[in-house]
N, C-alpha and C. Protein backbone atom coordinates (compact mmCIF):
# COMPACT_ATOMS: atom_id res chain seq x y z
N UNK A 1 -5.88 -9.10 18.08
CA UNK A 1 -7.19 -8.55 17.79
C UNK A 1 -7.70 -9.15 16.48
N UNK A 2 -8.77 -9.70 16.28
CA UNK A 2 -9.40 -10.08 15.15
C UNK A 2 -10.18 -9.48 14.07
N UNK A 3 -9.74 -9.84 13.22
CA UNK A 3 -10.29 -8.29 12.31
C UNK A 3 -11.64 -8.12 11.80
N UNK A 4 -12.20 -7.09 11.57
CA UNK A 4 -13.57 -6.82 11.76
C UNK A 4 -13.82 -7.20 10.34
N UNK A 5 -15.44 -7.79 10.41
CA UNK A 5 -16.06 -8.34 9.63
C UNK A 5 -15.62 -7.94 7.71
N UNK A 6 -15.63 -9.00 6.56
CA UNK A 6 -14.82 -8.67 5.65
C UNK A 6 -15.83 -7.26 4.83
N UNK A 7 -15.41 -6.96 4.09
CA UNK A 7 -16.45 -5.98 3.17
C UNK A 7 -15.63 -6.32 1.68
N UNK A 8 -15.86 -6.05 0.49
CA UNK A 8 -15.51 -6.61 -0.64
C UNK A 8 -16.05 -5.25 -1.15
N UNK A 9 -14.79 -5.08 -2.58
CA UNK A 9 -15.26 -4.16 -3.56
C UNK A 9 -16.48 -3.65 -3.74
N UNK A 10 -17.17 -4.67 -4.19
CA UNK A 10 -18.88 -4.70 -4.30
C UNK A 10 -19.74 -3.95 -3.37
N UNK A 11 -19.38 -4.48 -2.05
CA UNK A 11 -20.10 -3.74 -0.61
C UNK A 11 -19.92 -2.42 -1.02
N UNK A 12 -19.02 -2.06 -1.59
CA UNK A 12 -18.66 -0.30 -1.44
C UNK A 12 -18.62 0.30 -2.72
N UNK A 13 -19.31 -0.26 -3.68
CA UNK A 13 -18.96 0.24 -5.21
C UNK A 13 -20.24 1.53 -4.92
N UNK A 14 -19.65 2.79 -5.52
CA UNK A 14 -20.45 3.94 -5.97
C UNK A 14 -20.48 4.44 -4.15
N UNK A 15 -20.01 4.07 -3.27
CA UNK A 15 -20.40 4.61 -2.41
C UNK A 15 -19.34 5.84 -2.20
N UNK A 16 -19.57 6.83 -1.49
CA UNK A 16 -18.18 7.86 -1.04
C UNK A 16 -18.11 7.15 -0.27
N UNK A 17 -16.45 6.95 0.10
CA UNK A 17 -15.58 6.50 1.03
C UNK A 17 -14.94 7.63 1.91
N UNK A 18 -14.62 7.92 2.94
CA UNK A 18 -14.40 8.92 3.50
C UNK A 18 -13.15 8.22 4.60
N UNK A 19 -12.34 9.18 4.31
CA UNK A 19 -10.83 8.99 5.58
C UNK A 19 -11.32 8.45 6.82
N UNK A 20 -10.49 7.26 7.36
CA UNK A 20 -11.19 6.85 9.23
C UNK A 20 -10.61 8.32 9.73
N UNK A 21 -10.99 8.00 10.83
CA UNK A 21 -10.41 9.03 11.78
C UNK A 21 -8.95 7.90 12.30
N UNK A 22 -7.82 8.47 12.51
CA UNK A 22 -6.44 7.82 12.66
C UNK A 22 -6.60 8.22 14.15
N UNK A 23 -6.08 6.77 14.69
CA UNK A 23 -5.82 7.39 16.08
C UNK A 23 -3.99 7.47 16.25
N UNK A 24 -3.68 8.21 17.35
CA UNK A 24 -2.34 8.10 17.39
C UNK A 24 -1.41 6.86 17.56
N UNK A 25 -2.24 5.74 17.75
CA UNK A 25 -1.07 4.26 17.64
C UNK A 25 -1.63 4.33 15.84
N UNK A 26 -2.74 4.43 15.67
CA UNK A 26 -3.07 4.28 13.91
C UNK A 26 -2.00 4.97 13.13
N UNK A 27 -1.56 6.44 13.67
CA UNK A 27 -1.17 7.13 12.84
C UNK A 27 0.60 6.80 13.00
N UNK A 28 0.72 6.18 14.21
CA UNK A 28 2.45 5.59 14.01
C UNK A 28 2.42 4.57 13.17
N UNK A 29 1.06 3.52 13.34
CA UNK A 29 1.39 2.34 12.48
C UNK A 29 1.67 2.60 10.95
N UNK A 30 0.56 3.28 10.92
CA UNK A 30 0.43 3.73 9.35
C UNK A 30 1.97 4.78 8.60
N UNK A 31 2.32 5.38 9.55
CA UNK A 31 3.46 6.19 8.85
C UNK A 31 5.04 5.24 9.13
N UNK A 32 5.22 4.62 10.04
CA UNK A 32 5.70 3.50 9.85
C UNK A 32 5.66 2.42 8.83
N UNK A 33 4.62 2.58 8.51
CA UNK A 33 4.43 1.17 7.21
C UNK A 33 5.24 2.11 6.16
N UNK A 34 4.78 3.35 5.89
CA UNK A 34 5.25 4.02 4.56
C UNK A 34 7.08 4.02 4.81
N UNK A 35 7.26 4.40 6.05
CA UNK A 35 8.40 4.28 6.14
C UNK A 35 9.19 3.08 5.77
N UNK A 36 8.75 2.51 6.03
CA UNK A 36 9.30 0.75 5.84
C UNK A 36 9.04 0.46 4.07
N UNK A 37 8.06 0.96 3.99
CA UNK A 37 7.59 0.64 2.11
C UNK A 37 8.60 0.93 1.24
N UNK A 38 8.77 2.90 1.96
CA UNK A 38 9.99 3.55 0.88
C UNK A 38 11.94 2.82 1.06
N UNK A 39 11.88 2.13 1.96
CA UNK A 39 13.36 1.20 2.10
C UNK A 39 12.86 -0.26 1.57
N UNK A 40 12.00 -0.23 0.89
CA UNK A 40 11.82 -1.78 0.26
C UNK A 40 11.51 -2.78 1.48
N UNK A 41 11.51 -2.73 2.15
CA UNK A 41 11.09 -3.50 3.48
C UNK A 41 9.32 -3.95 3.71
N UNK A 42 9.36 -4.18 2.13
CA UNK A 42 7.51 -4.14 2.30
C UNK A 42 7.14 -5.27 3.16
N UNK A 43 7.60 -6.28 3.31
CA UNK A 43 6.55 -6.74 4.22
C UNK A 43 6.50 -6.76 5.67
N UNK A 44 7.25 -5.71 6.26
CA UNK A 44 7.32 -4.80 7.98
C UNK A 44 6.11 -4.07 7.06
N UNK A 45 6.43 -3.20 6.16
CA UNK A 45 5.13 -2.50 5.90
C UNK A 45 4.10 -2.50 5.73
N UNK A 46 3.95 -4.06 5.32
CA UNK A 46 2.58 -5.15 5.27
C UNK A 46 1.70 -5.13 7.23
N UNK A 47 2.82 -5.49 7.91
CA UNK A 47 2.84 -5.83 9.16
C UNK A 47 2.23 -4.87 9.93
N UNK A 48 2.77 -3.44 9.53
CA UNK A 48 2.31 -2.38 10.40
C UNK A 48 0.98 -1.80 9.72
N UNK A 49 0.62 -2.28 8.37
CA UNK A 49 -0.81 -1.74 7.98
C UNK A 49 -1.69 -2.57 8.43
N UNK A 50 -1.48 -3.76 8.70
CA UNK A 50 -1.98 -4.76 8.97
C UNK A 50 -3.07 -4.61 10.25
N UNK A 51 -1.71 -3.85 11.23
CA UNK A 51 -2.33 -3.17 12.69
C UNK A 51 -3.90 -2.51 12.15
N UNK A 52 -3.34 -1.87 11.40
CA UNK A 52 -4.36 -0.32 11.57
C UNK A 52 -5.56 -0.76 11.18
N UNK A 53 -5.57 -1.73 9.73
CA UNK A 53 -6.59 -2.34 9.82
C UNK A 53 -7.34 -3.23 10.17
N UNK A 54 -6.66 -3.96 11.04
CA UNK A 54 -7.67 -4.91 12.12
C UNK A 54 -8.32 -3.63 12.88
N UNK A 55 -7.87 -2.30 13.34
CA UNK A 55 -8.45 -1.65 14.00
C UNK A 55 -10.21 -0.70 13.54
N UNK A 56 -10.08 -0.96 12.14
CA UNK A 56 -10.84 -0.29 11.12
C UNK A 56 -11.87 -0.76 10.58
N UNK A 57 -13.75 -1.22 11.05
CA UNK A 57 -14.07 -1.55 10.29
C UNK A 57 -15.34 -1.10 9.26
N UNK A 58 -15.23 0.48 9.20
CA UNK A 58 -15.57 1.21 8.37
C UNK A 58 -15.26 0.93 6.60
N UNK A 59 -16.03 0.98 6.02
CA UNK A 59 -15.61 0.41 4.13
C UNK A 59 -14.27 0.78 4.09
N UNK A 60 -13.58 2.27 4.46
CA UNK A 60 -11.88 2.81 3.64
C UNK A 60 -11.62 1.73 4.13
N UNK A 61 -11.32 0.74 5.06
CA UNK A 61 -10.52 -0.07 5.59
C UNK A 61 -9.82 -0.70 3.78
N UNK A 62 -11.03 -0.66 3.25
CA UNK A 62 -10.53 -1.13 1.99
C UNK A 62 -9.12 -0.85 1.34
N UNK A 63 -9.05 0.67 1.69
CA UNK A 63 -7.60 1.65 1.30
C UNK A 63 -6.33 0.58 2.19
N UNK A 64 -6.31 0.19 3.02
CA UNK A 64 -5.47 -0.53 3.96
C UNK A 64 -5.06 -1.47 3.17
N UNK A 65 -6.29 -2.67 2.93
CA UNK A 65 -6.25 -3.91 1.89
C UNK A 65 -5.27 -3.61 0.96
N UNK A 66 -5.88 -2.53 0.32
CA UNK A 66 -5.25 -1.85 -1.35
C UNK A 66 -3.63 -2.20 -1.10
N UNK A 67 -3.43 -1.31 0.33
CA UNK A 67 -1.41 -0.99 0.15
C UNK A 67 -1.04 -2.25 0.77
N UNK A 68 -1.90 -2.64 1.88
CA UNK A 68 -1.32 -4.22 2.18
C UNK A 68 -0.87 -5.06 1.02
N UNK A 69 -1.85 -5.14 0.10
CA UNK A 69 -1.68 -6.08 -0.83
C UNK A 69 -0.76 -5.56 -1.72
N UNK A 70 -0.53 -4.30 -2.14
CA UNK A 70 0.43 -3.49 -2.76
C UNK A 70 1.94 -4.06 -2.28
N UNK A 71 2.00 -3.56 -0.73
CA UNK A 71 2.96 -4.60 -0.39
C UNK A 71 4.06 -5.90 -0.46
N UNK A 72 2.58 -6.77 -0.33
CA UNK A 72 2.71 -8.02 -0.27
C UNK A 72 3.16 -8.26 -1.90
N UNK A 73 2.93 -7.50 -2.95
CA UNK A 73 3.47 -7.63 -4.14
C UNK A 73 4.40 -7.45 -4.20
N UNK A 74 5.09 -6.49 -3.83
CA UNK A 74 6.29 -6.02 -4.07
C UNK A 74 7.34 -7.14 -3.26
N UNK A 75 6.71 -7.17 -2.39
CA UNK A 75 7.92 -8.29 -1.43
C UNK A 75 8.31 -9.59 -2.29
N UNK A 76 6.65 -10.04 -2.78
CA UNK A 76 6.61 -11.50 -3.92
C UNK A 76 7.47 -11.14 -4.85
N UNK A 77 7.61 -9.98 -5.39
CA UNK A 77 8.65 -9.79 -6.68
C UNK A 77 10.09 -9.54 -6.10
N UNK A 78 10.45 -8.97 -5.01
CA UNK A 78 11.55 -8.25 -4.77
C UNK A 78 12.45 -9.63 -4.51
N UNK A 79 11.97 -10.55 -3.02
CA UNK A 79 12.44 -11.40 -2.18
C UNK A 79 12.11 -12.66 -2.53
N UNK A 80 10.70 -12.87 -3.05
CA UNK A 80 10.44 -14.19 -3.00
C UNK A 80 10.45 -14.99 -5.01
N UNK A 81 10.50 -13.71 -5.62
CA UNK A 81 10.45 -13.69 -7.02
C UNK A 81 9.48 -14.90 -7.78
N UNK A 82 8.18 -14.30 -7.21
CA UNK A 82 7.27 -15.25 -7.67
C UNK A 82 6.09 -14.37 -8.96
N UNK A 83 6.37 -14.62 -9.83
CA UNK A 83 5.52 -13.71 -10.54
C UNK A 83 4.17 -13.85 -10.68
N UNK A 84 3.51 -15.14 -10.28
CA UNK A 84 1.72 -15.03 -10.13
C UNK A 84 1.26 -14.46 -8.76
N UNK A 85 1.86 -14.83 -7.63
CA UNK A 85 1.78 -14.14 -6.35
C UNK A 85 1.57 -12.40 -6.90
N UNK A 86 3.18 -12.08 -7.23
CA UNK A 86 3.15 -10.57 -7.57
C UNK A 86 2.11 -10.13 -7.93
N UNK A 87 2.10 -10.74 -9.62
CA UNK A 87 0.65 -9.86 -10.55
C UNK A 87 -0.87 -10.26 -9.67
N UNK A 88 -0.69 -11.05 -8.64
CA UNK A 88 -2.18 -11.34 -8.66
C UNK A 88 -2.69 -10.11 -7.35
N UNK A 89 -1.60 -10.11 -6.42
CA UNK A 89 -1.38 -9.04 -5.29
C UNK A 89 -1.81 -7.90 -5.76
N UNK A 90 -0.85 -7.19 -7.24
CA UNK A 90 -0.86 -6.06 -7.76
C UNK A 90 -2.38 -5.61 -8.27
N UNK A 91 -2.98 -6.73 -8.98
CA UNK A 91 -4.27 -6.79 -9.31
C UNK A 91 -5.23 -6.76 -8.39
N UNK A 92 -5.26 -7.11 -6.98
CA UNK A 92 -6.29 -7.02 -6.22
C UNK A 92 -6.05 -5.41 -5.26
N UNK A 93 -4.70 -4.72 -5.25
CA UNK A 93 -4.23 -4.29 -4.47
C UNK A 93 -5.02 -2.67 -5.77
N UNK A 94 -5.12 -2.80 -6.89
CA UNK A 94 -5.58 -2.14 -8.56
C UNK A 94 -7.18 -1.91 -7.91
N UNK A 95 -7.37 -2.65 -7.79
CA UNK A 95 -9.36 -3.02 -7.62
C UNK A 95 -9.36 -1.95 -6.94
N UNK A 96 -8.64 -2.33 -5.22
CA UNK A 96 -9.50 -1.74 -4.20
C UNK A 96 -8.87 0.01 -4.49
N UNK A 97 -7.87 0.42 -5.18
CA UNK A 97 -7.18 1.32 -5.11
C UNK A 97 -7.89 2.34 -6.06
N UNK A 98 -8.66 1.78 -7.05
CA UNK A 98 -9.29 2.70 -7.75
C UNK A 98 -10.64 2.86 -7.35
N UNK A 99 -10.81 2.16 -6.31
CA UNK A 99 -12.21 2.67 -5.59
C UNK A 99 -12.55 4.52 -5.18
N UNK A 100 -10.45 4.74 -4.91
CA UNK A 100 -10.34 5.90 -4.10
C UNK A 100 -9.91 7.25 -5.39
N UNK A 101 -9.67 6.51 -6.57
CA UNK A 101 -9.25 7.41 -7.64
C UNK A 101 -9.97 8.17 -7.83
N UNK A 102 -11.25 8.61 -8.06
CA UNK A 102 -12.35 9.28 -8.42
C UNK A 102 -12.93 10.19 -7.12
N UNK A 103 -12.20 9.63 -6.10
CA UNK A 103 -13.19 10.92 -4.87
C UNK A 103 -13.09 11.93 -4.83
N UNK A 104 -11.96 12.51 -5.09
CA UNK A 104 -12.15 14.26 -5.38
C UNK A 104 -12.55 14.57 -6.35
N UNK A 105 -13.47 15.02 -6.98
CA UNK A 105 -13.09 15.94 -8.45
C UNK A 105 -12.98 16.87 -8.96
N UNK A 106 -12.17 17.50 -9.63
CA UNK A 106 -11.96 18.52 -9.68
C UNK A 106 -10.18 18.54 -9.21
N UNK A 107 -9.63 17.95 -8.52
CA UNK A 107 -8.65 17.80 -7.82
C UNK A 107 -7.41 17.14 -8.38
N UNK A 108 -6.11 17.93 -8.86
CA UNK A 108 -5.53 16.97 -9.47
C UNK A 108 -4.84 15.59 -8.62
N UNK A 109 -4.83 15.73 -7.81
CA UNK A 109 -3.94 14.77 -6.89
C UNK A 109 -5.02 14.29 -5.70
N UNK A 110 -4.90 12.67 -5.94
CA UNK A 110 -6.24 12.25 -5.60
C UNK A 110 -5.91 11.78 -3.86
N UNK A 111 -5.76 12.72 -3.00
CA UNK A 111 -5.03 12.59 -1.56
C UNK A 111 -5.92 11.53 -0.76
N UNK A 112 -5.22 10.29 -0.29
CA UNK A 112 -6.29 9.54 0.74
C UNK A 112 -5.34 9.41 1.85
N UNK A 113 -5.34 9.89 2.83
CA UNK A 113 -4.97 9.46 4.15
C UNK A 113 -3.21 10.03 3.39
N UNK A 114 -2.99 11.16 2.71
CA UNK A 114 -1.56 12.17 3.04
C UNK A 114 -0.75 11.12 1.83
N UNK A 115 -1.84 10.34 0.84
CA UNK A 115 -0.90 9.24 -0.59
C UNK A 115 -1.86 10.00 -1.23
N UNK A 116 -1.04 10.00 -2.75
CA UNK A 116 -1.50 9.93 -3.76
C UNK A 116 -2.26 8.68 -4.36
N UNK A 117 -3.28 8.27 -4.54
CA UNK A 117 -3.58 7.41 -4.83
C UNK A 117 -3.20 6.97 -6.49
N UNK A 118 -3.56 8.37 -7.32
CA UNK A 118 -3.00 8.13 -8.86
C UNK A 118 -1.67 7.45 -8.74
N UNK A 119 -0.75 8.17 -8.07
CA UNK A 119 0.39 7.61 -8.37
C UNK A 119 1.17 6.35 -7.89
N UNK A 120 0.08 6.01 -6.86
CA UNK A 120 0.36 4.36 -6.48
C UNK A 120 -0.09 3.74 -7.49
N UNK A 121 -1.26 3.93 -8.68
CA UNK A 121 -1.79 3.24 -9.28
C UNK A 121 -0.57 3.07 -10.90
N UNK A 122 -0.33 4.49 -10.96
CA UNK A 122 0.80 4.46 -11.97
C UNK A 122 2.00 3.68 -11.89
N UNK A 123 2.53 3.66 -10.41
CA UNK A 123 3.79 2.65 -9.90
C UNK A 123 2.94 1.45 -10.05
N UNK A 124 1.38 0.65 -9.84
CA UNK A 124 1.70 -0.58 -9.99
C UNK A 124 1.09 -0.54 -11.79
N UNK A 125 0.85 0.12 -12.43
CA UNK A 125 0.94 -0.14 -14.26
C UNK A 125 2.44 -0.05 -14.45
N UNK A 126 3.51 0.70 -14.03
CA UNK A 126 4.78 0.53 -14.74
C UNK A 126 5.35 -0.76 -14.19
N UNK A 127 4.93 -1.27 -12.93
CA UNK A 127 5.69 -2.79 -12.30
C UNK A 127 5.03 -3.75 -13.00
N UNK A 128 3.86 -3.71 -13.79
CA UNK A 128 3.22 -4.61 -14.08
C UNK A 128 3.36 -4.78 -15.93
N UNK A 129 3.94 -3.78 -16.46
CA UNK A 129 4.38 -3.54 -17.22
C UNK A 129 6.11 -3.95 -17.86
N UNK A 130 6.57 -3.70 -16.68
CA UNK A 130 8.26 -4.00 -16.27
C UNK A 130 8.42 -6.04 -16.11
N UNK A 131 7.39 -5.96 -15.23
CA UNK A 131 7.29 -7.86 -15.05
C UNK A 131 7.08 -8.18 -16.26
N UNK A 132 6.03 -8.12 -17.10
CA UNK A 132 5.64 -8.67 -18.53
C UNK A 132 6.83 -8.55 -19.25
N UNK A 133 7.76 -7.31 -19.34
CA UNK A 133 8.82 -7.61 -20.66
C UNK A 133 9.89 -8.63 -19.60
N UNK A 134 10.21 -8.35 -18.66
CA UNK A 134 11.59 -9.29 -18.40
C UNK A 134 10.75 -10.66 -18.14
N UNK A 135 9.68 -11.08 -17.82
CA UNK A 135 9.10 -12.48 -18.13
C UNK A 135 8.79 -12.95 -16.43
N UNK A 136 8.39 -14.16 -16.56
CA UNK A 136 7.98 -15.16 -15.11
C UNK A 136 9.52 -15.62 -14.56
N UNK A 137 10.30 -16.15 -15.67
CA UNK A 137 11.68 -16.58 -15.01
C UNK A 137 12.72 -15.86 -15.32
N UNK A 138 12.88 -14.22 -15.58
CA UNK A 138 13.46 -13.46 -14.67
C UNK A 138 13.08 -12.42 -14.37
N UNK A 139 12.29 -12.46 -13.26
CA UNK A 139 12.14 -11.32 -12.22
C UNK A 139 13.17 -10.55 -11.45
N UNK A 140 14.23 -11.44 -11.80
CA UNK A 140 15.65 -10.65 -10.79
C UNK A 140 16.03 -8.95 -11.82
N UNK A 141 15.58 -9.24 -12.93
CA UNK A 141 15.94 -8.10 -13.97
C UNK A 141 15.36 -7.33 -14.13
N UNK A 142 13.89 -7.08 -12.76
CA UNK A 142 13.36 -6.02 -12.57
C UNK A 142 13.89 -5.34 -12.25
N UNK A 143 13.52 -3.83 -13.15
CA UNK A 143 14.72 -2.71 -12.42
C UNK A 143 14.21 -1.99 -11.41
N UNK A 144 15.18 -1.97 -10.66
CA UNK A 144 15.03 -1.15 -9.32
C UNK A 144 14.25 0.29 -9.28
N UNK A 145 14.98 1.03 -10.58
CA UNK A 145 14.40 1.90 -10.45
C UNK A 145 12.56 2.15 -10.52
N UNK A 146 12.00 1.16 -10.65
CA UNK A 146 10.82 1.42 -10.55
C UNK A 146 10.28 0.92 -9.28
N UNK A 147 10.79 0.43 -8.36
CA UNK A 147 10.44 0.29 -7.39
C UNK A 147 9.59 2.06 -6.60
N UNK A 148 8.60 2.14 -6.04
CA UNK A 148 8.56 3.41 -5.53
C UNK A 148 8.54 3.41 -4.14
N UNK A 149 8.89 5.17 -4.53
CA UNK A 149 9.43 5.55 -2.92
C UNK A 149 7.74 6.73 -2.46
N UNK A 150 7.47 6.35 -1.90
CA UNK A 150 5.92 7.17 -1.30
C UNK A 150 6.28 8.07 -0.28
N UNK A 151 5.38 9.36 -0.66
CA UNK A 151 5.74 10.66 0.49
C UNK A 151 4.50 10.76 0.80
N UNK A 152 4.35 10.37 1.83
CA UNK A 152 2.67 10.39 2.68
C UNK A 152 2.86 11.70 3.50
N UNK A 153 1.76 12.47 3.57
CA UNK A 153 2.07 13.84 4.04
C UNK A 153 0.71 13.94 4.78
N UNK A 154 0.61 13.33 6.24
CA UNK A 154 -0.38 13.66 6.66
C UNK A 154 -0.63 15.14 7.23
N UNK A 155 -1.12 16.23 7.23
CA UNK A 155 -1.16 17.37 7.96
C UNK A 155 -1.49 17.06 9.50
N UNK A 156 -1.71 16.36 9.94
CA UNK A 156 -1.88 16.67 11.35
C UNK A 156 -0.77 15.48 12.43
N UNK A 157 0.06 14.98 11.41
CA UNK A 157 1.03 13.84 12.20
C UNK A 157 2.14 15.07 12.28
N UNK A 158 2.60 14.21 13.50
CA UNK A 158 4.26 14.51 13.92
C UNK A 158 5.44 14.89 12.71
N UNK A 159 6.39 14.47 13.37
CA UNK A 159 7.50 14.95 12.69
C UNK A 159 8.37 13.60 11.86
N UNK A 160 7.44 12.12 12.37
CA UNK A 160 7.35 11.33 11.29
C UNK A 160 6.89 11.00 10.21
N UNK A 161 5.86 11.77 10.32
CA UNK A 161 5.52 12.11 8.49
C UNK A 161 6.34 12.57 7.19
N UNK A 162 7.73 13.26 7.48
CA UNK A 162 8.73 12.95 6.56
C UNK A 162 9.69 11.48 7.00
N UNK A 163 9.51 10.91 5.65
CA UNK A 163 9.77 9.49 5.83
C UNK A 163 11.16 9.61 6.12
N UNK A 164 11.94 8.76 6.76
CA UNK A 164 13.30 8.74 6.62
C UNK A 164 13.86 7.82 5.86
N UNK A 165 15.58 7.61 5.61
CA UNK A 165 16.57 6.97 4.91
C UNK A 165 15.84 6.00 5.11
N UNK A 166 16.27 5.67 6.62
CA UNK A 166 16.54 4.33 7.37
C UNK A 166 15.28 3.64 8.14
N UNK A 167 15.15 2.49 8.04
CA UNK A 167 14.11 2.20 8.68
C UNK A 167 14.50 2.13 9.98
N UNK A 168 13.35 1.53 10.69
CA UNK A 168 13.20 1.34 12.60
C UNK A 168 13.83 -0.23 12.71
N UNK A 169 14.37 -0.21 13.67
CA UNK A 169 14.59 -2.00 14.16
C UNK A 169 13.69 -2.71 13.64
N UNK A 170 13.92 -3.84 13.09
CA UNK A 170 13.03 -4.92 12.70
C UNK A 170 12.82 -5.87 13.16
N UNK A 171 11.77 -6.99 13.36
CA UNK A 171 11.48 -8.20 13.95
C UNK A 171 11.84 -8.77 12.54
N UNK A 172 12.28 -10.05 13.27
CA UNK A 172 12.92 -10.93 11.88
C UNK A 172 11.60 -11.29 11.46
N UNK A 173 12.31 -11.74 9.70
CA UNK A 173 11.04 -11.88 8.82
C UNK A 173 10.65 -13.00 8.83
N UNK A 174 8.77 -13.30 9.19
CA UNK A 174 8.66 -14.96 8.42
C UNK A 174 8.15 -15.52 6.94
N UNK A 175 8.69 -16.34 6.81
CA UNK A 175 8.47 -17.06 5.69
C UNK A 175 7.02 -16.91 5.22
């Protein structure tokens, strides 16, 4: 399926953004990705957001972009240990993510689609923070512990909405 026409930060600045409606292959893909995110397996988790948003082409699709690219950072730092890939991922993945910071107010916990959005934004300031002191040539001395683990809590999904240990079978990875 080819993905619906692009939209950019800009298209959607000041606008309210409002949750898609998830359909039930949306809502496996999507809780699958988290699943796969919280075992470090980001880029299956890249793969399965990937789905949802070719399916999406309402502005949130943007929210998709955000963790895709969130993703795709983490994998560049974890597996491929490239540090301009990483920070540049982290930075575009920053943009679209604080589009969604501000939609509630009043609200301490800024819920989009069952994530915190604050606190994805806080995990990528401490990774981006963590890369700068250990440097470009060693990324291996990123510590683990800041890697994050995400509890997406949709109210109206199944009984996969608590993430598990273990991930699902995997298709081998490409390059």
């Amino acid at each position: 399926m080819p993905a619906p026409p692009r939209i950019t930060v800009k298209d959607v600045a000041g606008v309210q953004l409002h949750e898609p409606v998830l359909t039930g292959e949306d809502t496996s893909d999507y809780l699958r990705g988290w699943e796969l995110f919280s075992c470090t397996k980001y880029w299956h988790a890249h793969e399965a957001w990937e789905a949802v948003w070719k399916r999406h082409p309402e502005p949130s699709r943007l929210f998709f972009e955000g963790i895709i690219q969130l993703a795709a950072a983490y994998h560049l730092l974890t597996v491929k240990r490239l540090y301009r890939g990483t920070m540049g991922n982290f930075a575009k993945a920053e943009e679209k993510l604080r589009l969604l910071e501000g939609m509630f107010p009043g609200v301490d916990v800024a819920a989009f689609l069952g994530v915190d959005v604050r606190l994805l934004l806080q995990d990528i300031s401490a990774a981006r923070t963590e890369i700068e002191r250990v440097g470009a040539h060693r990324l291996e001395e990123f510590s683990p512990a800041l890697l994050p683990h995400v509890a997406c809590i949709l109210p109206f999904a199944t009984s996969r909405t608590a993430l598990s240990s273990s991930p699902p079978d995997l298709p081998a990875e490409r390059s």
